[in-house]
Protein backbone atom coordinates (compact mmCIF):
# COMPACT_ATOMS: atom_id res chain seq x y z
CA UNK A 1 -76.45 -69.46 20.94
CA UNK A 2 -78.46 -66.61 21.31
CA UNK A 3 -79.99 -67.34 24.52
CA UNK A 4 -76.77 -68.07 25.83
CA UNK A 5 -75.10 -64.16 24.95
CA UNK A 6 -79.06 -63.08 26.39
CA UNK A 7 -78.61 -65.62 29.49
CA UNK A 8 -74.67 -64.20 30.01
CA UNK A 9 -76.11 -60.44 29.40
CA UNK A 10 -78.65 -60.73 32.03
CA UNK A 11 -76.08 -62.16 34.71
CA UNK A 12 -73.83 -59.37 34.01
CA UNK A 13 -76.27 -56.80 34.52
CA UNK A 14 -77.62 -58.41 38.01
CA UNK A 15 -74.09 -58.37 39.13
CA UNK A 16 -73.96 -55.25 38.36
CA UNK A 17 -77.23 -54.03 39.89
CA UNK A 18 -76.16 -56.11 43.01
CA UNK A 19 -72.99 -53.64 43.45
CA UNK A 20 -74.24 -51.06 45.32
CA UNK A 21 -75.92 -53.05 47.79
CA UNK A 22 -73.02 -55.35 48.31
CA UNK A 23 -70.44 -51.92 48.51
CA UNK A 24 -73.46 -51.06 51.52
CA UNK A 25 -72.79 -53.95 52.94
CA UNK A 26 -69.27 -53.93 53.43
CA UNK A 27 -69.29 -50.30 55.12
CA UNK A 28 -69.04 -50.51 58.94
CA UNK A 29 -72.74 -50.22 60.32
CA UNK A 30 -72.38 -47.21 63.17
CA UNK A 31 -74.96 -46.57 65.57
CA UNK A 32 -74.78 -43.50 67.38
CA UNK A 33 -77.17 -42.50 70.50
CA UNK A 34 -77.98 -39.01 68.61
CA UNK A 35 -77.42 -36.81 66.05
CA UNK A 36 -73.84 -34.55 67.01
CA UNK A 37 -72.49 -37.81 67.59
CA UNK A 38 -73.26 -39.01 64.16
CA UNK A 39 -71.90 -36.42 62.31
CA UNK A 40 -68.62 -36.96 64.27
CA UNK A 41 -68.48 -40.80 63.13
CA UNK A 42 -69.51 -39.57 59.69
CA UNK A 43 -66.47 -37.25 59.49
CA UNK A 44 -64.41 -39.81 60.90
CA UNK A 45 -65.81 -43.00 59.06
CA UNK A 46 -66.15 -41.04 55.22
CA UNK A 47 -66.73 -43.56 53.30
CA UNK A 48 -66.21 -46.90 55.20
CA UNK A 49 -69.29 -46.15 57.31
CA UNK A 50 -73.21 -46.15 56.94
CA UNK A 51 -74.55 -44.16 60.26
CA UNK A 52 -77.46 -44.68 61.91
CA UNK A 53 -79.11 -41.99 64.85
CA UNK A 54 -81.41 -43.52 67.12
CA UNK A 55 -82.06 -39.99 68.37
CA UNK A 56 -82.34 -37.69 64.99
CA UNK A 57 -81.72 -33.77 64.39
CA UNK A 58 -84.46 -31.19 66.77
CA UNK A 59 -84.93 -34.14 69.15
CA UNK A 60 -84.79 -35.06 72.16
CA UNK A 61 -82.04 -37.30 73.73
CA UNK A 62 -82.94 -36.63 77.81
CA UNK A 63 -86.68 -37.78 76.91
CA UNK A 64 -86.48 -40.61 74.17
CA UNK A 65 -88.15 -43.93 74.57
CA UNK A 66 -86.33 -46.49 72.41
CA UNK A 67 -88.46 -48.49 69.75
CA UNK A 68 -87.90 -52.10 69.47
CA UNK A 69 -86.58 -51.00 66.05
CA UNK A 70 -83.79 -50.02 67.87
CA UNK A 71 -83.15 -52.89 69.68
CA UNK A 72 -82.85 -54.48 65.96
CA UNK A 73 -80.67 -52.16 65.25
CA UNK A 74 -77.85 -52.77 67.26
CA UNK A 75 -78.55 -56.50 67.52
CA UNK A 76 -77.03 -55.39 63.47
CA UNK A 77 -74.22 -52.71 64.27
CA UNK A 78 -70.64 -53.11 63.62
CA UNK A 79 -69.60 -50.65 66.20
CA UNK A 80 -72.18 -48.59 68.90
CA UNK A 81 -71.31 -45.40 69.57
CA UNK A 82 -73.23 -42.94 73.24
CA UNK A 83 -72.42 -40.27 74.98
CA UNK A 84 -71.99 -41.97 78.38
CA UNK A 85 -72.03 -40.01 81.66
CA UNK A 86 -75.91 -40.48 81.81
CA UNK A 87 -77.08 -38.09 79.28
CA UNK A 88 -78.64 -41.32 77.41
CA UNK A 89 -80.10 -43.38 80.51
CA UNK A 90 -82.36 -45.10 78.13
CA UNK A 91 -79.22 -46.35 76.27
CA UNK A 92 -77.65 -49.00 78.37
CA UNK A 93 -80.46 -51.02 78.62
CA UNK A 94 -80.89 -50.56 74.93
CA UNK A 95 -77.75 -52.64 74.78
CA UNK A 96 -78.50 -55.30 77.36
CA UNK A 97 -81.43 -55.38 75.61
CA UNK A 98 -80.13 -55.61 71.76
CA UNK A 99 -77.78 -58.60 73.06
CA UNK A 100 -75.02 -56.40 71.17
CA UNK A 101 -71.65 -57.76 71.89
CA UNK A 102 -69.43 -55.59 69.40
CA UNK A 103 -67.34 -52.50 70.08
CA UNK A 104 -68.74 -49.98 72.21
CA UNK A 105 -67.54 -46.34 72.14
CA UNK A 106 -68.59 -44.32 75.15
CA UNK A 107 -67.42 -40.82 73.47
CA UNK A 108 -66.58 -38.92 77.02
CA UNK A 109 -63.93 -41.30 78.40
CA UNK A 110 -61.01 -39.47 79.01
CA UNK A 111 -62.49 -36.00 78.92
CA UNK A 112 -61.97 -33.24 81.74
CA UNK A 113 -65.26 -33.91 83.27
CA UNK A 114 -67.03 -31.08 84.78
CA UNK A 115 -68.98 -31.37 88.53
CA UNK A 116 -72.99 -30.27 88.44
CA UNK A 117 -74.21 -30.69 91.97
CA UNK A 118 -77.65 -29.83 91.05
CA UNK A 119 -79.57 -26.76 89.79
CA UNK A 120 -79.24 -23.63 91.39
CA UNK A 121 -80.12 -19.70 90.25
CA UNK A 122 -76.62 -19.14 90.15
CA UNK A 123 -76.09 -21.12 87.11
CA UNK A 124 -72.02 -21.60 85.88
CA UNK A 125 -71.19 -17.72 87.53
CA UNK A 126 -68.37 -19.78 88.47
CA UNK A 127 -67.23 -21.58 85.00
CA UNK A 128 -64.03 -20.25 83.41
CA UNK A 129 -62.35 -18.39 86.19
CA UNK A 130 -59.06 -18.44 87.23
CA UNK A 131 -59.57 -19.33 90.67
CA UNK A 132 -62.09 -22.06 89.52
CA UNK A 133 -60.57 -25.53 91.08
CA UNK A 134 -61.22 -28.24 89.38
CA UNK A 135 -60.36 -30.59 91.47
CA UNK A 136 -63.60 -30.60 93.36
CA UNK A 137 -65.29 -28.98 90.04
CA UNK A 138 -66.04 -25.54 92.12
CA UNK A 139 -69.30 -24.78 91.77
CA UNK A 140 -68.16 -23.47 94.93
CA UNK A 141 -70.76 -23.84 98.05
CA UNK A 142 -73.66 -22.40 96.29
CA UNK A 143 -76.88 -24.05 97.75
CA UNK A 144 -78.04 -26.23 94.75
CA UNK A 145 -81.75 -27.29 94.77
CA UNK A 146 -82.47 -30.63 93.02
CA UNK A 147 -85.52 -30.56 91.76
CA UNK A 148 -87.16 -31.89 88.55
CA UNK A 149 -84.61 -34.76 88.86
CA UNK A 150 -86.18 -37.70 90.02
CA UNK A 151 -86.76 -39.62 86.16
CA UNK A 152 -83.63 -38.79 84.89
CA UNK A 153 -80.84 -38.43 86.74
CA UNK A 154 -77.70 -36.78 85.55
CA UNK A 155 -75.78 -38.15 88.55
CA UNK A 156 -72.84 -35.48 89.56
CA UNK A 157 -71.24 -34.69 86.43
CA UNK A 158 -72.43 -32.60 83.96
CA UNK A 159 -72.67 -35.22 80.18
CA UNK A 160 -72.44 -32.19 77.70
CA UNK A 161 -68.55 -32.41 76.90
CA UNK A 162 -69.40 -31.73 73.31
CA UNK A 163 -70.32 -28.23 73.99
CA UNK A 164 -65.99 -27.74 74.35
CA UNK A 165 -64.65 -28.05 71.27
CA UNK A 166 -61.12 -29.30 73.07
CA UNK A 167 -63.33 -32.25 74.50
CA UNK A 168 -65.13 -32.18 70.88
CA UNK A 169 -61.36 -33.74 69.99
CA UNK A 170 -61.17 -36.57 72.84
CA UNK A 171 -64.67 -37.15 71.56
CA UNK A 172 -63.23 -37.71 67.79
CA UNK A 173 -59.94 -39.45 68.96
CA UNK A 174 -62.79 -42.05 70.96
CA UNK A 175 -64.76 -42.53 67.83
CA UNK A 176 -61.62 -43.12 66.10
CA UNK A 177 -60.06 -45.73 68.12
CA UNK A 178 -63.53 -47.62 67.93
CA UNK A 179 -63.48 -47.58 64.41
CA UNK A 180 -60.26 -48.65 63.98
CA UNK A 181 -60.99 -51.95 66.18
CA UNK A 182 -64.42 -52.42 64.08
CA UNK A 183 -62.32 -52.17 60.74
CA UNK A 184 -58.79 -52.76 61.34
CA UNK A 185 -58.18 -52.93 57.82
CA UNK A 186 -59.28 -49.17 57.16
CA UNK A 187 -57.05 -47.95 59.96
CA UNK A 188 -54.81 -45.39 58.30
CA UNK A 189 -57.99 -43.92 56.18
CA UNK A 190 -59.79 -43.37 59.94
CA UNK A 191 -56.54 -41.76 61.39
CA UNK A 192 -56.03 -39.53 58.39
CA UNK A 193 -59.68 -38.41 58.93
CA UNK A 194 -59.41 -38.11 62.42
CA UNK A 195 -56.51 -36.07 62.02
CA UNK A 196 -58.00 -33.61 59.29
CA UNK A 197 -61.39 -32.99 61.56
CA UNK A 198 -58.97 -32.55 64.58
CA UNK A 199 -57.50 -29.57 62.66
CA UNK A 200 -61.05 -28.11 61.52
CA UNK A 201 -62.08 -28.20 65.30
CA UNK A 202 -59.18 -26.33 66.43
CA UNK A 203 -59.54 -23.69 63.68
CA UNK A 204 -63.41 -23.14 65.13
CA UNK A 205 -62.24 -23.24 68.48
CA UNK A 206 -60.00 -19.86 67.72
CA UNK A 207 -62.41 -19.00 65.97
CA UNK A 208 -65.22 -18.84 69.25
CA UNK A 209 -62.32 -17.71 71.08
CA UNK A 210 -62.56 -14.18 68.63
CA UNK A 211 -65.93 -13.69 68.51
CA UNK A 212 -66.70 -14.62 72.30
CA UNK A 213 -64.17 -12.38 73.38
CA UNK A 214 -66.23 -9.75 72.60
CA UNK A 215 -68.40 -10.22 74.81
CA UNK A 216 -68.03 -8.68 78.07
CA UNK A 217 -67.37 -10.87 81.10
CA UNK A 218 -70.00 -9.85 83.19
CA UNK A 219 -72.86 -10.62 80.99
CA UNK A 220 -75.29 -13.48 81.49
CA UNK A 221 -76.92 -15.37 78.99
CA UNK A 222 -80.29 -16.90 79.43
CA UNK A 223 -81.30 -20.74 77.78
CA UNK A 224 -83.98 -23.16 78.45
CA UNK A 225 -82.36 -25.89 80.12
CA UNK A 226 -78.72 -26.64 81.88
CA UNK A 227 -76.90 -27.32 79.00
CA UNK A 228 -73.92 -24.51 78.42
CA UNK A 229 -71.71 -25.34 81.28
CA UNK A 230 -68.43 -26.84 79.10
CA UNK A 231 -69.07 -24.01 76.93
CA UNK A 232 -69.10 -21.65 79.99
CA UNK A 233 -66.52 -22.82 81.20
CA UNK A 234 -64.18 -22.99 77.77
CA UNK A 235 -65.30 -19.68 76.39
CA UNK A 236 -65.67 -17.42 79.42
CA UNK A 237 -69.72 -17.00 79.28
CA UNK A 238 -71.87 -16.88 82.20
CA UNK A 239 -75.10 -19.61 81.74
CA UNK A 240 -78.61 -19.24 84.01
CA UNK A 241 -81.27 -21.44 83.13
CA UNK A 242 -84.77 -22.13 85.01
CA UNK A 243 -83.88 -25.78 84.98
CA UNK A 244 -81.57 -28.50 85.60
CA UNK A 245 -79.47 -30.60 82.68
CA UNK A 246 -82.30 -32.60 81.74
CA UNK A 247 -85.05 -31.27 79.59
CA UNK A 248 -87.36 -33.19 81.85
CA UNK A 249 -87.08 -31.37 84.69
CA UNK A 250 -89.74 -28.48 84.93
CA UNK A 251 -89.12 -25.11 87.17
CA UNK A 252 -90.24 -24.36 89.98
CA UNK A 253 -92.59 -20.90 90.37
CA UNK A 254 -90.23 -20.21 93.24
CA UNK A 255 -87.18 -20.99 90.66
CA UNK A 256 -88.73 -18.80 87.76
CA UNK A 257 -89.41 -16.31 90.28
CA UNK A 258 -85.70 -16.11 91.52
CA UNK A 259 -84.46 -16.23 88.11
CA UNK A 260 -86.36 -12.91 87.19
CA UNK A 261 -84.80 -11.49 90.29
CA UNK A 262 -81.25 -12.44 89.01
CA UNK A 263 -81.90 -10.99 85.67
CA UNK A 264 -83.08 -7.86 86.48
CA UNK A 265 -80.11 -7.57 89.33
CA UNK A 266 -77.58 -8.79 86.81
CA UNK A 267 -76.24 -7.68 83.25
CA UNK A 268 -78.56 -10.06 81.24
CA UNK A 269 -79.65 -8.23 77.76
CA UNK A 270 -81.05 -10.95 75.62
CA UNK A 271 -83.14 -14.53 76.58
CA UNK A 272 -82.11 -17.56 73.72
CA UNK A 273 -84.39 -20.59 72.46
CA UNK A 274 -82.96 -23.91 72.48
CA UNK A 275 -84.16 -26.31 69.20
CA UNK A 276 -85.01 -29.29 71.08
CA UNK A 277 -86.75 -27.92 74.39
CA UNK A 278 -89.92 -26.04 74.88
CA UNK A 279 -90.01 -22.25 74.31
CA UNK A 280 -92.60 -21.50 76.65
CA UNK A 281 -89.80 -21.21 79.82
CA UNK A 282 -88.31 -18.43 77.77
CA UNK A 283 -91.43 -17.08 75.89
CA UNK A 284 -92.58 -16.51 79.88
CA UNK A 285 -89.56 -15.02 80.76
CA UNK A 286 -89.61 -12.96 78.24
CA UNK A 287 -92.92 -11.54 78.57
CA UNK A 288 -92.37 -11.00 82.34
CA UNK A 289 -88.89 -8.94 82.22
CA UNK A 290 -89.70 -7.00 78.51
CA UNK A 291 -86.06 -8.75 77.17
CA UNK A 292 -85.48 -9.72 73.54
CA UNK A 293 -85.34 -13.10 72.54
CA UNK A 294 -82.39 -13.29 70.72
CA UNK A 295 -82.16 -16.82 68.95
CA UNK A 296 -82.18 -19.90 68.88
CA UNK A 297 -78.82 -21.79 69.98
CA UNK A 298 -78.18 -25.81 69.71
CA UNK A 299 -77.54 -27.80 72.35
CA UNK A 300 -77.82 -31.35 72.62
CA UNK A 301 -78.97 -31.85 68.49
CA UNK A 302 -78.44 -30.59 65.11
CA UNK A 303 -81.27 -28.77 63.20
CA UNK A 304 -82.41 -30.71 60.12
CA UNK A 305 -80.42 -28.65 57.81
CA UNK A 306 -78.70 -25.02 57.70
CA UNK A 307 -75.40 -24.02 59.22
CA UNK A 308 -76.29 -25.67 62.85
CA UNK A 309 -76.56 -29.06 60.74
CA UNK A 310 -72.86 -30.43 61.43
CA UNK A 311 -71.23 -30.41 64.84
CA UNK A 312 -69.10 -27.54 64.34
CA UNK A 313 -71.55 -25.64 62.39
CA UNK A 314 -73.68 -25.97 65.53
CA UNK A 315 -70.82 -24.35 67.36
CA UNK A 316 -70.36 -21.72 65.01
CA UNK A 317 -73.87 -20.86 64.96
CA UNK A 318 -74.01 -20.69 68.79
CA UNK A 319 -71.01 -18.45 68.60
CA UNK A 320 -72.55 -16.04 66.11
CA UNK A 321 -75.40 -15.92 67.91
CA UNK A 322 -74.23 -14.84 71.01
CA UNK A 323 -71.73 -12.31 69.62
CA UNK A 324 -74.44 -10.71 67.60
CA UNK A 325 -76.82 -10.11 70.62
CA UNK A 326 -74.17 -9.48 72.73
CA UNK A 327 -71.16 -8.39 71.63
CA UNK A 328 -69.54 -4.75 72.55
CA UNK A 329 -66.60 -3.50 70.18
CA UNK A 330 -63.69 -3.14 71.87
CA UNK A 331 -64.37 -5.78 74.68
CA UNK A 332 -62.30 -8.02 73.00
CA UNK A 333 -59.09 -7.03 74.58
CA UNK A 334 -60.61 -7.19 77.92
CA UNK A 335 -62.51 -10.08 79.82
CA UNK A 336 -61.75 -12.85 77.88
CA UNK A 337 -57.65 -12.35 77.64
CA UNK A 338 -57.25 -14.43 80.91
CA UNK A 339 -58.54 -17.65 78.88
CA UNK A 340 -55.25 -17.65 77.42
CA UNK A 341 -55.64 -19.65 74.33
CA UNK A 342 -52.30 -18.59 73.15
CA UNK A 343 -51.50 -21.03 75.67
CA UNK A 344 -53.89 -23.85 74.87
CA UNK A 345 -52.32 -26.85 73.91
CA UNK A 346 -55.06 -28.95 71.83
CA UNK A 347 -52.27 -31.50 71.65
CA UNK A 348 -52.73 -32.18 75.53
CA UNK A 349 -56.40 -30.99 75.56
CA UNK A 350 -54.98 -28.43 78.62
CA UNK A 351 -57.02 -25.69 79.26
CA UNK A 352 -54.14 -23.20 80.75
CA UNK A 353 -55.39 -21.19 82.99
CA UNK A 354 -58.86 -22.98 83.61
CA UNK A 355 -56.51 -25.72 85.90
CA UNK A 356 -57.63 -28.60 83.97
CA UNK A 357 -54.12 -29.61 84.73
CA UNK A 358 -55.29 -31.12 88.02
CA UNK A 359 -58.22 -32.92 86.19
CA UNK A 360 -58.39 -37.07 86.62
CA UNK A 361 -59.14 -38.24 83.06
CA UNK A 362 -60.90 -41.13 84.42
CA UNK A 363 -59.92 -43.14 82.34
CA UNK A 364 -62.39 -46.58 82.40
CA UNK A 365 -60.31 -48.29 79.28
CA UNK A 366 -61.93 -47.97 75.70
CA UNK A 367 -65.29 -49.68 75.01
CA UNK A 368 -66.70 -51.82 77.62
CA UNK A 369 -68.17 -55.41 76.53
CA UNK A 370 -71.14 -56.99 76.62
């Protein structure tokens, strides 16, 4: 009798220790290419979702070389989830390779998708100006050199939509949908999360709007690779950087040479790190035209913990930074008034005045199949 109570205990406690695992197992397994991506689905997912980065905080999309690890783990994935546009070219063959067959979010379909044309000292001079067209993505007829690009090609459009928080929300409403056809049955917990973050990135995108407005217009702001032009263009901040959008691409004497020129010619106060590419660009920069380095801002990953750990505390971080180098009291009712966001309807992702109004969504349908 008293092995049978023992034998009963003992199977009640195994059940129980088996919980946990069996509650893992019924969250929806999310792969994402790299880290900002992540902490989208994790906003998104809460609690129905166990997310996986094949690219982690501080590193490196542009350069990664996948693991078969990886391959393993999407062969496992409820629902993979990439940036698209070619920011990841390692992660379509990841796929083919994986012989993944689920739901497959590509997080930039259906965002206002920006032109780059190649690398040229002029950097986004043109982003965020009324008289920018968008229908050929102006970077007017600025004589881009390509160079650096031959590994990793960008192709013509510029994959950093994240760095605008009102494409930060097609981004979320992507990730959403994708959930929603992984786990059907956790629809209305995805869209009531959706919803919420939608909110939060609005309130940091009037937030930006504040501080950035600060800023004169004129000023130029240094970084180590291509990355800023959605965020130039959104927030009404001139980019230069010595290289192109990949962090592959190295510059050019001739290209760090002309880039001293524009600095010295133009308003530039203060050079910025970036926390996944090299300093030394920017260190040499530094050293040869006597400017501060003013921070560090976040591109293309998280850090590994701090503010700039979550999406929007990235953005916020970037923000701060750049107001606190560059900020002038009083410029805020000057400069930056003509990006209108008393007119920016997050509802239709317009940017007013910016003439995103003309923009082709292109539109490829949701998740394509393997």
């Amino acid at each position: 009798m008293r092995l049978a109570h023992a034998s009963a205990a003992l199977i009640g406690v195994s059940t129980l220790l088996a919980l946990p695992a069996a509650f893992a197992a019924e969250r929806v397994q999310v792969v994402t290419s790299f880290s900002i991506l992540a902490d989208m689905v994790e906003n998104v997912g809460g609690e129905h979702v166990e997310v996986t980065s094949l690219v982690g905080p501080d590193s490196d999309a542009h350069v990664y070389s996948p693991r078969p690890t990886d391959a393993r783990a999407l062969a496992e994935a409820d629902l993979v989830v990439f940036n698209g546009l070619q920011f990841e070219g390692w992660m379509e063959r990841l796929i083919d390779a994986s012989d993944y067959a689920g739901p497959l979010v590509t997080t930039t379909e259906g965002i206002r998708k920006l032109a780059y044309h190649g690398h040229d000292d002029h950097g986004h001079d043109d982003h965020g100006h009324d008289d920018h067209g968008h229908d050929d993505h102006g970077h007017d007829d600025h004589g881009h050199d390509d160079h650096g690009h031959d590994d990793h090609d960008h192709g013509d459009q510029d994959p950093h939509g994240w760095q605008d928080l009102a494409m930060g929300q097609i981004y979320v409403t992507n990730i959403r949908d994708g959930l929603i056809e992984a786990d059907p049955d956790n629809e209305a917990a995805y869209r009531e999360n959706a919803e919420r973050y939608i909110a939060e990135i609005q309130a940091m995108d009037e937030e930006m709007r504040r501080l950035l407005g600060e800023i004169p217009a004129s000023t130029s702001v240094i970084t180590g690779h291509d990355s800023f032009g959605y965020f130039a263009n959104a927030y009404g901040l001139r980019f230069l950087s010595p290289v192109g959008l990949s962090t592959e691409a190295e510059p050019s004497a001739a290209n760090m040479a002309r880039l001293i020129d524009v600095i010295r010619e133009q308003n530039v106060q203060a050079l910025f790190h970036e926390n996944m590419t090299s300093p030394a660009i920017i260190n040499q920069l530094a050293e040869e035209t006597g400017l501060p380095i003013a921070g560090t801002l976040y591109a293309d990953a998280l850090a590994a913990e701090g503010e700039a750990s979550t999406y929007l505390g990235m953005m916020r971080h970037n923000a701060q930074t750049l107001h606190d180098a560059l900020a002038q009291p009083g410029h805020g009712d000057h400069g930056h008034d003509d990006h209108g966001h008393d007119d920016h309807s997050h509802d239709d992702h317009s940017h007013d005045d910016h003439s995103h109004d003309d923009h082709s969504h292109d539109d490829h349908g949701h998740g394509h199949r393997h």
